[in-house]
Protein backbone atom coordinates (compact mmCIF):
# COMPACT_ATOMS: atom_id res chain seq x y z
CA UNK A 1 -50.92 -47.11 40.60
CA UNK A 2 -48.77 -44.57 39.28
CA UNK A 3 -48.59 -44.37 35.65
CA UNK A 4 -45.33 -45.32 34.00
CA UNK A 5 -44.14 -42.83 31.54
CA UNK A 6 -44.27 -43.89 27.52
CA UNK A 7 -41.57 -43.25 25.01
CA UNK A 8 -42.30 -42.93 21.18
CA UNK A 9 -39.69 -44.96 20.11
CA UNK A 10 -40.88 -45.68 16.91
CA UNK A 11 -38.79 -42.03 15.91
CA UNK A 12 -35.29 -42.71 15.46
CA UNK A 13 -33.15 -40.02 16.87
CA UNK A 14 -32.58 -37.31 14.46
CA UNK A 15 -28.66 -37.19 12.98
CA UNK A 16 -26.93 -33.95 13.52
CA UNK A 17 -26.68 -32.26 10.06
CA UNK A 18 -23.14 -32.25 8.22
CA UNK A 19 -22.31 -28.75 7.78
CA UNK A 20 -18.46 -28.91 6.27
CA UNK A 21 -17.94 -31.59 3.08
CA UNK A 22 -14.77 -31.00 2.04
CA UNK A 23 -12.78 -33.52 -0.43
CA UNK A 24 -15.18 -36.70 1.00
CA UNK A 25 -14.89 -35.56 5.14
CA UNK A 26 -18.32 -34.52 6.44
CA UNK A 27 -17.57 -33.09 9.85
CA UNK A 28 -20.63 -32.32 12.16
CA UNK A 29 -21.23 -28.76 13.33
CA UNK A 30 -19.65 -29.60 16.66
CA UNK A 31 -17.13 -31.98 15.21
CA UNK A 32 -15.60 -28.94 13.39
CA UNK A 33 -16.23 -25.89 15.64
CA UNK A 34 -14.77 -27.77 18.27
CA UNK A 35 -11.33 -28.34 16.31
CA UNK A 36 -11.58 -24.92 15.10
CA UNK A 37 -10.91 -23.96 17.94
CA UNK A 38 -8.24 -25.45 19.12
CA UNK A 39 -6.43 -24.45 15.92
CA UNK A 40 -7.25 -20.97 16.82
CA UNK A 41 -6.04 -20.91 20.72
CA UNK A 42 -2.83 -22.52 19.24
CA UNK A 43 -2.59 -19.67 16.75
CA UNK A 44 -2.95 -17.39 19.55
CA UNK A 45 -0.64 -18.96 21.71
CA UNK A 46 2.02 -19.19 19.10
CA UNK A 47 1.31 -15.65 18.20
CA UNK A 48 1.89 -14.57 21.74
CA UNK A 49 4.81 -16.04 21.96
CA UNK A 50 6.66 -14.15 19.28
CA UNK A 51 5.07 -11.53 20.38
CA UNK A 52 7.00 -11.22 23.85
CA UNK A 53 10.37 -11.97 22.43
CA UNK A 54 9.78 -8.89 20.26
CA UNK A 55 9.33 -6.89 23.20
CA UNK A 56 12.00 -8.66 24.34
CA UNK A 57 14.51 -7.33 21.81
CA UNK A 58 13.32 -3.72 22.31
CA UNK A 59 14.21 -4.18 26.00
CA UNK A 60 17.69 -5.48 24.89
CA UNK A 61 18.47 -2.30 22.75
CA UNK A 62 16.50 -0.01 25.11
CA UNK A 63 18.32 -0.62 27.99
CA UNK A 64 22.04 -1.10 26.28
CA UNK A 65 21.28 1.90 24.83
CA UNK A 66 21.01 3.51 27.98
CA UNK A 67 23.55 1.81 29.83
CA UNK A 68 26.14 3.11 26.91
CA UNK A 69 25.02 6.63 27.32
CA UNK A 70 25.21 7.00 30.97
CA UNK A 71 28.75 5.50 31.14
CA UNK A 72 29.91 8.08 27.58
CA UNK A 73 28.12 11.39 29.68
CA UNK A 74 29.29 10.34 33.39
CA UNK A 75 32.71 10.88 32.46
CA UNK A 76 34.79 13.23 30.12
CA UNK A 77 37.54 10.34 29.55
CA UNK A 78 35.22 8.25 27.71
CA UNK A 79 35.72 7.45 24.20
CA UNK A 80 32.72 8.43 21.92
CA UNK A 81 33.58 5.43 20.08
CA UNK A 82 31.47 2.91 22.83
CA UNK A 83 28.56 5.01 21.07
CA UNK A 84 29.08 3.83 17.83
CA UNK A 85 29.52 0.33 19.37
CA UNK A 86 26.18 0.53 21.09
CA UNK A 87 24.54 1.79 17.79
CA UNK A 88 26.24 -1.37 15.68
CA UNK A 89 24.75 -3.72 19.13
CA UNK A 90 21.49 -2.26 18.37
CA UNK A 91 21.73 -2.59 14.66
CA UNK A 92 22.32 -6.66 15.01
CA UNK A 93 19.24 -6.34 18.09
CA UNK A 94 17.14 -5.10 15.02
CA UNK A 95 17.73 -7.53 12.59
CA UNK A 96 17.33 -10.02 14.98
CA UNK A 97 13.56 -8.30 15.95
CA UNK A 98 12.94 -8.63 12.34
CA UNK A 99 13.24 -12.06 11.75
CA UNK A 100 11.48 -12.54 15.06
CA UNK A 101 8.71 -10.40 13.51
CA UNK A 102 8.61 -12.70 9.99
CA UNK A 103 7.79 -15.60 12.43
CA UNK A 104 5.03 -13.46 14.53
CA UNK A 105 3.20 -12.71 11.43
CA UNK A 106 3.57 -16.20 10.10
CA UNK A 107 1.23 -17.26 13.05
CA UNK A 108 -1.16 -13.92 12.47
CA UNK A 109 -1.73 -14.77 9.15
CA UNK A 110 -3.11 -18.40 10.17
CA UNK A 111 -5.61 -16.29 13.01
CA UNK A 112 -6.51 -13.50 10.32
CA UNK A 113 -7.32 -15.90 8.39
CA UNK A 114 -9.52 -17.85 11.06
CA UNK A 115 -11.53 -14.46 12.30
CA UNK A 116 -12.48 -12.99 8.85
CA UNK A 117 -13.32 -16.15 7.07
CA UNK A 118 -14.04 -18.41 9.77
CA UNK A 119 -15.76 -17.04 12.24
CA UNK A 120 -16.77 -13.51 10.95
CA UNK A 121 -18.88 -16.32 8.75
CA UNK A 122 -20.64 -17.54 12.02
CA UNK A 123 -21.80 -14.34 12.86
CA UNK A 124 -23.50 -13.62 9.35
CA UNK A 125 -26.15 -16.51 8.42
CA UNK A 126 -26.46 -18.71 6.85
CA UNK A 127 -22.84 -20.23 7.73
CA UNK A 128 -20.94 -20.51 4.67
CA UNK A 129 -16.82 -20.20 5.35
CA UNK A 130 -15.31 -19.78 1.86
CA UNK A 131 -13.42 -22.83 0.08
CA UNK A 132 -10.12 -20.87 -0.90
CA UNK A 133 -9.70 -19.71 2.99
CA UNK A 134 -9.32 -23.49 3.45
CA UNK A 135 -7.52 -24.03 0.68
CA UNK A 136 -4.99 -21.24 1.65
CA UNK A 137 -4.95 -22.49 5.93
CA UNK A 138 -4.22 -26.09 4.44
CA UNK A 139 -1.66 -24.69 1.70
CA UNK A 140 0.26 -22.89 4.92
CA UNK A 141 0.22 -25.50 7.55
CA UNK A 142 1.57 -28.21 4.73
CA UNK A 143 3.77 -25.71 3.99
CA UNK A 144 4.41 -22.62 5.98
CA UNK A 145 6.31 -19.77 4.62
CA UNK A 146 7.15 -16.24 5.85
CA UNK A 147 3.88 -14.10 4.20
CA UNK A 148 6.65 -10.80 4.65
CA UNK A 149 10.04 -10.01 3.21
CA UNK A 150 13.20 -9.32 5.39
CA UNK A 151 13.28 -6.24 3.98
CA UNK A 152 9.29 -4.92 5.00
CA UNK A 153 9.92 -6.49 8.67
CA UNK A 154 13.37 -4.75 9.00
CA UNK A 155 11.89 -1.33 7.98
CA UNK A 156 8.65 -1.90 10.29
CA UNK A 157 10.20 -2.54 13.32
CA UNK A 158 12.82 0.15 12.54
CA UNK A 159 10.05 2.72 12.06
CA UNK A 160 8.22 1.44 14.74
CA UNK A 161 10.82 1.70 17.17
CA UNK A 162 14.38 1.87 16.66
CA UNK A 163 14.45 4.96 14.54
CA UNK A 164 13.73 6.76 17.25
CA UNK A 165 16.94 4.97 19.41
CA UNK A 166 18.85 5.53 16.53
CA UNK A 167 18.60 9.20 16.67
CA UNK A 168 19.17 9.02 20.02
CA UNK A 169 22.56 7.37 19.57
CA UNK A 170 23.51 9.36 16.90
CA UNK A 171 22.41 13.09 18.84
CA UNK A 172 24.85 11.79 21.49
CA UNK A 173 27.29 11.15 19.25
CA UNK A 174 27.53 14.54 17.92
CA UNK A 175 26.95 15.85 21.32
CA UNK A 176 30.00 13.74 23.18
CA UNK A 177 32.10 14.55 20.18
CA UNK A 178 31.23 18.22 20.57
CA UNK A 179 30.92 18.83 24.56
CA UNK A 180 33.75 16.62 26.07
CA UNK A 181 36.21 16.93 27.29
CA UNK A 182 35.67 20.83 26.62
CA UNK A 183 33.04 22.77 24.52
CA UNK A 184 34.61 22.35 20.84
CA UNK A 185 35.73 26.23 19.73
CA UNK A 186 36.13 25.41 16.03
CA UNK A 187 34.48 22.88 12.89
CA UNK A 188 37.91 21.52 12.21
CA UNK A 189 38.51 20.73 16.18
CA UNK A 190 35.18 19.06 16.38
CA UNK A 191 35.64 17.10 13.17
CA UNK A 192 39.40 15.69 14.85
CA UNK A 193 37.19 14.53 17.75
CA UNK A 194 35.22 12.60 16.01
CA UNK A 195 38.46 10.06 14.75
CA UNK A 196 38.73 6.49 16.15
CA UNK A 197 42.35 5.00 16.11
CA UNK A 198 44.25 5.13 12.98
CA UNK A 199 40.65 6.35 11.33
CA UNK A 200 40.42 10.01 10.74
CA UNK A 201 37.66 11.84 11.79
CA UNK A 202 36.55 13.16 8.45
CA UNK A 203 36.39 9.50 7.65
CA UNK A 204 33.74 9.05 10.79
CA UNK A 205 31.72 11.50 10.37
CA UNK A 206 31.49 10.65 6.35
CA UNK A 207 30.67 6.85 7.42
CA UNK A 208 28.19 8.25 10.09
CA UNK A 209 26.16 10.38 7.96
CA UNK A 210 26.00 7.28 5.31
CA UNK A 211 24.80 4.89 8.11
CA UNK A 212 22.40 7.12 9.20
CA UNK A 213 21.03 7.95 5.38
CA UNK A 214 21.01 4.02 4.47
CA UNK A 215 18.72 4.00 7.89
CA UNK A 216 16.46 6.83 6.88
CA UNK A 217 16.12 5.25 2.93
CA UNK A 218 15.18 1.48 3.69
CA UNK A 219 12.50 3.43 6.67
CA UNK A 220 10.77 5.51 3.73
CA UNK A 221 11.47 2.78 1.16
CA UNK A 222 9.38 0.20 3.17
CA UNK A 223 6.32 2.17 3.92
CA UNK A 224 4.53 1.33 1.29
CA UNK A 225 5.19 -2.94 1.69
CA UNK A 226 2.08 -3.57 3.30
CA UNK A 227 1.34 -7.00 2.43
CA UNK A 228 1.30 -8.66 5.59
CA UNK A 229 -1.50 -10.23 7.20
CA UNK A 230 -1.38 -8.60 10.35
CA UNK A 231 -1.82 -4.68 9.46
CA UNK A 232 -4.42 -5.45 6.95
CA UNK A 233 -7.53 -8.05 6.16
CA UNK A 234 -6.25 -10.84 4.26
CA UNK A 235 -8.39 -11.28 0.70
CA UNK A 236 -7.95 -13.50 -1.95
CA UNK A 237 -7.79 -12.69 -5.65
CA UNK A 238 -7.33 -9.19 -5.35
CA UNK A 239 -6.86 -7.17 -8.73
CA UNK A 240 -6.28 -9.88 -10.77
CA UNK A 241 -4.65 -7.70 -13.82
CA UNK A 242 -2.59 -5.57 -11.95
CA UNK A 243 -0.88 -8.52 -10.68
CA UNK A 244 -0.09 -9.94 -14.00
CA UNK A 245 1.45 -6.62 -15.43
CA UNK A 246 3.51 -6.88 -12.03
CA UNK A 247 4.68 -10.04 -12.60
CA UNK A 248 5.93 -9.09 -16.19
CA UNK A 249 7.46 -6.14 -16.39
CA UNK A 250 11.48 -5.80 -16.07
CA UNK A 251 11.22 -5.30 -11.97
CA UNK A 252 9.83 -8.99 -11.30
CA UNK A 253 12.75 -10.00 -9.57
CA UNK A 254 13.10 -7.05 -7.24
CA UNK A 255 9.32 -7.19 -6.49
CA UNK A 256 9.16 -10.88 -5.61
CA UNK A 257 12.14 -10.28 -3.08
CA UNK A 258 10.83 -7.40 -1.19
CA UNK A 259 7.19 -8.25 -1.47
CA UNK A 260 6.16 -11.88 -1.23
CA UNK A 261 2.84 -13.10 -3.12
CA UNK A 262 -0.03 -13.94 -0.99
CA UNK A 263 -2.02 -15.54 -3.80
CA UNK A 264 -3.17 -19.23 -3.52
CA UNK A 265 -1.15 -21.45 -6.27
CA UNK A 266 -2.69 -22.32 -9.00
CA UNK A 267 -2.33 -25.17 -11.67
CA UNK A 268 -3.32 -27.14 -14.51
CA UNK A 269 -3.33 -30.83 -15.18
CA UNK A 270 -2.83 -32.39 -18.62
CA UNK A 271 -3.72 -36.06 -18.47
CA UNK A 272 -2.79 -38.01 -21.31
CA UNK A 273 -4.64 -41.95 -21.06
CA UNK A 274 -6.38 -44.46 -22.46
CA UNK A 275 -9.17 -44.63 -19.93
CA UNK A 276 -10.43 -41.72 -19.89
CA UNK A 277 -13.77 -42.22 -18.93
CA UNK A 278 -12.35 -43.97 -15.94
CA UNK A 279 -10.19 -41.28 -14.45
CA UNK A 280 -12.65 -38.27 -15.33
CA UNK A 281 -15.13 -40.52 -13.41
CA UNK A 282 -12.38 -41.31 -10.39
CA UNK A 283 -11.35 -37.35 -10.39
CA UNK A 284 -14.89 -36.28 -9.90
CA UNK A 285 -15.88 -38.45 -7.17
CA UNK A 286 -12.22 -37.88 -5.15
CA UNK A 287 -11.23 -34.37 -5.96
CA UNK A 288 -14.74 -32.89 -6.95
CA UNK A 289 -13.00 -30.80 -9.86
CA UNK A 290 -14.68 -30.88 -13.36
CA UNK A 291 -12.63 -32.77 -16.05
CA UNK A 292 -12.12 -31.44 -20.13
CA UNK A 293 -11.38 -33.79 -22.60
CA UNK A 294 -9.61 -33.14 -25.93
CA UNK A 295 -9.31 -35.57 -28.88
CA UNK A 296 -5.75 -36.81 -29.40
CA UNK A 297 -3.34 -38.98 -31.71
CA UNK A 298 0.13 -39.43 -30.87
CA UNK A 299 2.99 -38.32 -33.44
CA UNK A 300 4.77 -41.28 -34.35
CA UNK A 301 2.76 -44.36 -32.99
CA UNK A 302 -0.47 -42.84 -34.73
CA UNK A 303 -2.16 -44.41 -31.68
CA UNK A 304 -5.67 -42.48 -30.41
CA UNK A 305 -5.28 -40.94 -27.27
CA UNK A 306 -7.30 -38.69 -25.08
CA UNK A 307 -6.19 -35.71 -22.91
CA UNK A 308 -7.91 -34.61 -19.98
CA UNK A 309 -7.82 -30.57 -18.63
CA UNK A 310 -8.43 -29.99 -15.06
CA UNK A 311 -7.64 -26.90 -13.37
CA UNK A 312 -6.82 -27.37 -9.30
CA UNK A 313 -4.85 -25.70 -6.44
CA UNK A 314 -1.40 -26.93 -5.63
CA UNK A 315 -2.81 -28.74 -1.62
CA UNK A 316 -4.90 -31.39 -4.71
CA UNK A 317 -1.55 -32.21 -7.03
CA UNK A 318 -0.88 -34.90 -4.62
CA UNK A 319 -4.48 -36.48 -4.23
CA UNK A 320 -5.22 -35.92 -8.42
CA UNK A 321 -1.60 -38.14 -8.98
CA UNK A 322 -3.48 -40.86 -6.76
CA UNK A 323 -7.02 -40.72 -8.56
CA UNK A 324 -5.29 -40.94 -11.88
CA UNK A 325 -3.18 -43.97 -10.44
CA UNK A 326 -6.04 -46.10 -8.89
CA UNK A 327 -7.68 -46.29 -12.96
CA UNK A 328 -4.70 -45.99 -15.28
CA UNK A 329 -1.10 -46.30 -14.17
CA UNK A 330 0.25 -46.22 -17.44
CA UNK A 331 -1.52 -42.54 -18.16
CA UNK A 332 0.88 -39.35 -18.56
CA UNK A 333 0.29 -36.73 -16.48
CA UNK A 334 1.61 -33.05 -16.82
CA UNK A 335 1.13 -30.60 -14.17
CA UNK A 336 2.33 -27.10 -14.88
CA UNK A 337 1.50 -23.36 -12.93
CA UNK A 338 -1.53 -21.48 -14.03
CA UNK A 339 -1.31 -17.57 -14.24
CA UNK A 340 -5.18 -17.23 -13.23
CA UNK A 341 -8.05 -19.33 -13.30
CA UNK A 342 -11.29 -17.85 -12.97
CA UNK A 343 -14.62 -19.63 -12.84
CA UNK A 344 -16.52 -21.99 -10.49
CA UNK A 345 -13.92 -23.28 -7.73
CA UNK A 346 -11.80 -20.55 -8.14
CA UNK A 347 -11.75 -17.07 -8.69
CA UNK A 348 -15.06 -15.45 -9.63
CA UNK A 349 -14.97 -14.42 -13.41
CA UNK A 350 -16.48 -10.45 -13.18
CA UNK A 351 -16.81 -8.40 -15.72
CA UNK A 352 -14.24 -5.64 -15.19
């Protein structure tokens, strides 16, 4: 008789190691990979998206462009002026590309984000993805916000590509100004060409050579804005100190509206209760942040009171307000912005 095949079923099966324990979720390895990358195709797709309809708005100005040209050079009647028409249609096609471009980098941030923390960690063992690259993916899909200025796209995508339509327009310009209907002989006869209407030509040429400067400043001025995610790796911390002076000094304002902060927020908790062993105990075991407690008495009631330090990012406010809540829901909380925390959770504190 053939022999029937025996099991050890004394072995339960093994359980597929958590890999990911993040604020009391323990994902699986396949669990998480698997909705990793979904995220990340989504990214993409997004990404792509924008992507076209920036091409899409260089097509637009592209083929205006030429359209305007060919009908100012076909025939001597034309008025120069559809040229400077064209070029104020492919100023408003720019600025439109622009914003376009804030949202395409708002969805390469999230993938830049993915490949050099995410998987880039896959491919160096042991598998360790870093807590703030969470921190920051949660932080911008709660609450997404443009990672570049209007300012840094409009000067990218005018260096990029419209400068070069821009000179273009404005070489024709001079050219139909000059050429048609005859060869100008003299400077005064080509600047009387150049009027529109009631305008003078001296006028023109004056508002011309402005435009075109106010082009060329805002294309140098912008080279160095190279905080978005797209032409460079996305790291956190950075130089700590030299963003501090930068925040400080008399050109704060001007700095935070051309070039927008990529660092995670950061904050600090003041809890003011009566149980604090209780909510030190509760913020522990739900938030996983360590708790520091300082001796208190309050000012006119005499009454002893305790206050509890924690340091946290801004994605916890919401689930710290609910720990302290569950164990005290008398206690006074106080959450203000941190400058820089450094230390285990956070930043590493180096020696500099």
């Amino acid at each position: 008789m053939p022999r029937k095949k025996t099991t050890n079923s004394s072995q339960p099966p093994q359980e597929e190691e958590s890999v990911w324990t993040y604020r009391g979720y323990k994902l699986k390895t396949s669990e998480f990979v698997t909705a990793m990358v979904h995220l990340f195709r989504a990214e993409i797709q997004r990404a792509n998206v924008w992507r076209q309809r920036l091409d899409t708005t260089t097509n637009w100005a592209v083929v205006s462009a030429g359209a305007t040209l060919s009908i100012a050079f076909s025939q001597p009647n034309v008025h120069h002026g559809v040229i400077i028409l064209n070029t104020l249609l492919t100023t408003w096609f720019l600025f439109i590309e622009a914003r376009r471009y804030r949202y395409y980098e708002l969805w390469s941030y999230r993938i830049r984000l993915m490949e050099t923390d995410f998987y880039a960690a896959m491919l160096v063992p042991p598998f360790h993805p870093s807590p703030e690259w969470a921190e920051s993916l949660a932080e911008n899909l709660l609450s997404p916000s443009f990672p570049i200025s209007m300012w840094e796209a409009f000067g990218r995508r005018l260096r990029r590509n419209y400068l070069w339509i821009f000179c273009m327009l404005g070489a024709s310009w001079l050219a139909k100004s000059y050429l048609f209907p005859t060869p100008a002989e003299t400077l005064s006869e080509f600047i009387l060409r150049g009027a529109v209407g009631p305008i003078p030509g001296q006028i023109m040429i004056a508002l011309g050579a402005v435009y075109f400067s106010f082009l060329a400043l805002i294309a140098i001025g912008t080279i160095g804005m190279t905080k978005a995610t797209g032409e460079i790796l996305p790291r956190f911390g950075g130089d700590s100190s030299h963003e501090f002076h930068e925040e400080h000094d008399q050109f704060k304002g001007i700095r935070s509206m051309l070039v927008p902060s990529h660092r995670r927020k950061q904050l600090l908790a003041l809890i003011i209760t009566d149980k604090a062993k209780l909510v030190s105990d509760r913020i522990l075991s739900d938030l996983k942040r360590g708790v520091t407690a300082i001796d208190g008495r309050g000012m006119y009631t005499g009454a002893d009171r305790t206050v509890l330090m924690c340091a946290l990012t801004v994605t916890e406010a919401h689930n710290l307000k609910s720990a302290v809540a569950k164990e005290d829901a008398q206690a006074f909380v106080i959450v203000s912005p941190a400058q820089e925390i450094l230390g285990r959770g956070f930043a590493p504190l180096e020696e500099k």
